[in-house]
Each structure stands twice: as structure tokens, then as C-alpha cells.
C-alpha atoms as a PDB file:
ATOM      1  CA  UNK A   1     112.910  94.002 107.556  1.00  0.00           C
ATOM      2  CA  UNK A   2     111.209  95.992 110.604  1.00  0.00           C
ATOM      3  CA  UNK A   3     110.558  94.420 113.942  1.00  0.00           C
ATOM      4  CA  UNK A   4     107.366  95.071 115.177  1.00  0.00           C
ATOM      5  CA  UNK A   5     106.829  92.091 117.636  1.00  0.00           C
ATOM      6  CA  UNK A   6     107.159  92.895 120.936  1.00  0.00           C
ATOM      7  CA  UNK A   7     104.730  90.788 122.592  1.00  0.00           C
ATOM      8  CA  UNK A   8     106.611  87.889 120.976  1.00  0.00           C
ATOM      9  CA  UNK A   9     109.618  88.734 122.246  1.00  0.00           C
ATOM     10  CA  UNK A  10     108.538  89.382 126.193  1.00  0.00           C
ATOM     11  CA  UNK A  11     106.904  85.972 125.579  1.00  0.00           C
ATOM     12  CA  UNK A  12     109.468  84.067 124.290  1.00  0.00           C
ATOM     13  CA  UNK A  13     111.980  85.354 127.111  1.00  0.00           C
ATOM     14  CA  UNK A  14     109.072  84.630 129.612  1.00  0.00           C
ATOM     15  CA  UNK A  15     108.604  81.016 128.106  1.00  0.00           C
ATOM     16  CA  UNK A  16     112.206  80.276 127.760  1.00  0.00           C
ATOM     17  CA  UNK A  17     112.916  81.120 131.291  1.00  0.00           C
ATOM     18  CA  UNK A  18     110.082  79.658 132.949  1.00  0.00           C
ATOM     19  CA  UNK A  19     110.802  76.210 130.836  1.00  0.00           C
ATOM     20  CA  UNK A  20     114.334  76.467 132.115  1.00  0.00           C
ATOM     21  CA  UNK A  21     113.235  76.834 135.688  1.00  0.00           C
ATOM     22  CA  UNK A  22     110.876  74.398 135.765  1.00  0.00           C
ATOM     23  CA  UNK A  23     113.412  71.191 133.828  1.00  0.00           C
ATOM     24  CA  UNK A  24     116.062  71.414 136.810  1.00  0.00           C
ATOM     25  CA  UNK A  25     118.517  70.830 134.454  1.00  0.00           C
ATOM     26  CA  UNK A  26     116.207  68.125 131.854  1.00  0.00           C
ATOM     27  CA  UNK A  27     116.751  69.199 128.386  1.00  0.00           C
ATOM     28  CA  UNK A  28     113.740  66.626 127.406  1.00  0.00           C
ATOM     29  CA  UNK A  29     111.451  68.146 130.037  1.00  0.00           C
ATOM     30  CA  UNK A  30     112.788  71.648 129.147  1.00  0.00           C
ATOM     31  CA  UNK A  31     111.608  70.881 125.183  1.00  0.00           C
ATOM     32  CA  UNK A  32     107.960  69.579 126.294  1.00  0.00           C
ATOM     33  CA  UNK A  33     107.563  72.277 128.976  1.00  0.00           C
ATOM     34  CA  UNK A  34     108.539  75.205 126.252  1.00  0.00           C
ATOM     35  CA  UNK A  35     105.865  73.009 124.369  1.00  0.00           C
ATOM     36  CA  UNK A  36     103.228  73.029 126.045  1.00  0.00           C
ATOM     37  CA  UNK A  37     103.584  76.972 127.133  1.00  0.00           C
ATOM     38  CA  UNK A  38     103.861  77.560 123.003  1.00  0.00           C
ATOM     39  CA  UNK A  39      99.977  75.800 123.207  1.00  0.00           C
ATOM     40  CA  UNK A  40      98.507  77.620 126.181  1.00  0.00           C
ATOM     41  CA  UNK A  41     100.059  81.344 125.587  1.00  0.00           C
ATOM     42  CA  UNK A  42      99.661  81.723 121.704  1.00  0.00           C
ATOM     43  CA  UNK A  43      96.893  83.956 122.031  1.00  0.00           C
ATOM     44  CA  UNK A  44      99.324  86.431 123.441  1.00  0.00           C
ATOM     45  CA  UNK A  45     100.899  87.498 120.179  1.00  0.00           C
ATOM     46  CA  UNK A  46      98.114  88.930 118.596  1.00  0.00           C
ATOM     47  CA  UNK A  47      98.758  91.827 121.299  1.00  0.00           C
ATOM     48  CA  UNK A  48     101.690  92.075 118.141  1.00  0.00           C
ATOM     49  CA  UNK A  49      98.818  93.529 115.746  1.00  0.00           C
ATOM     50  CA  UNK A  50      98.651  96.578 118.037  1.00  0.00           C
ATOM     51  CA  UNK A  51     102.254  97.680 117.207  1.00  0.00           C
ATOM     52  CA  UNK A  52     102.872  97.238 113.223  1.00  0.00           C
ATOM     53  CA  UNK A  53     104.232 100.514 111.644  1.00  0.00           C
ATOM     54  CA  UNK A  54     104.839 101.829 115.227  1.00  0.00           C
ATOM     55  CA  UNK A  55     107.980 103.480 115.044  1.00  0.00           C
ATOM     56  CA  UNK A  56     108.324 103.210 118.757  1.00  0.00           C
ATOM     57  CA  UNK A  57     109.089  99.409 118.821  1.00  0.00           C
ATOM     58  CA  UNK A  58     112.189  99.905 117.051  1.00  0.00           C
ATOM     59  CA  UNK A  59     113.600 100.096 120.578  1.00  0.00           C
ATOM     60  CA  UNK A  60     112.559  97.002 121.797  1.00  0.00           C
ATOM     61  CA  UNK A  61     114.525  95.220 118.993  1.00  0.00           C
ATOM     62  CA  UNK A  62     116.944  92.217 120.771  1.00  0.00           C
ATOM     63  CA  UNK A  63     119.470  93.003 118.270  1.00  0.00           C
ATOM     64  CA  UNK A  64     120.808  94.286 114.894  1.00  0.00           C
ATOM     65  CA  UNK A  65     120.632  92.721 111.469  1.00  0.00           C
ATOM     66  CA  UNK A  66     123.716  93.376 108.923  1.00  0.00           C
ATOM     67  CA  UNK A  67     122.937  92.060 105.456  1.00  0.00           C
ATOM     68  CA  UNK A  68     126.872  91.619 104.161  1.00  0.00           C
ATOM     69  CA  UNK A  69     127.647  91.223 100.191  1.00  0.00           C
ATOM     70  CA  UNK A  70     130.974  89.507  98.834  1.00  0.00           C
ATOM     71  CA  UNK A  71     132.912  91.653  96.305  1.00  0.00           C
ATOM     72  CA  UNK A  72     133.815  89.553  93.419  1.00  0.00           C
END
């Protein structure tokens, strides 16, 4: 699987952190403030379009997939 999102990502973090700052510690106000920045910043990720088969983007990846098989 390639990653090619990096508009999703940046907004994610963005949304994630700005929910967390604005809940002062409410989980329940933390879930419908993530909400409600889902709703009003979706348009953002079709920046995403502008990056598939971009090899560059590989290096904006949060992380590493391993794909492990059990020997029988």
C-alpha cells in the first residue's frame, strides 16, 4: 500500500490538537469538537489528489507498515 495523503495527515494532527486544546481536559467536548472540525475542513483533503504517484510523499509517511506471516 503507498501513502500518498499528506494533506490528511497535517490535518488530522492539526484537528487532533486543536480539539485537545480547546476540551480542557473533556473527552465528550474533545469528540464533538474533532466533530465538528471533520465537517468544516473536509474540503482540505482533496489538496491529497495533487500528490498520488508522487514519489516524494513517501517521506511524509507517520510510520512503517510490516505485513508478518506465521510459518506453519
Amino acid at each position: 500500500m503507498q501513502y500518498r495523503d499528506p494533506a490528511s495527515l497535517a490535518l488530522a494532527a492539526g484537528m487532533e490538537m486543536i480539539a485537545s486544546l480547546l476540551s480542557f481536559g473533556n473527552g465528550r467536548i474533545k469528540e464533538l469538537t474533532y466533530l465538528g472540525l471533520c465537517g468544516l475542513t473536509f474540503p482540505i483533503k482533496f489538496l491529497d489528489c495533487a500528490f498520488i504517484n508522487k514519489q516524494a510523499v513517501f517521506s511524509s509517511a507517520p510510520g512503517f507498515c510490516i505485513v508478518v506471516q506465521k510459518s506453519e
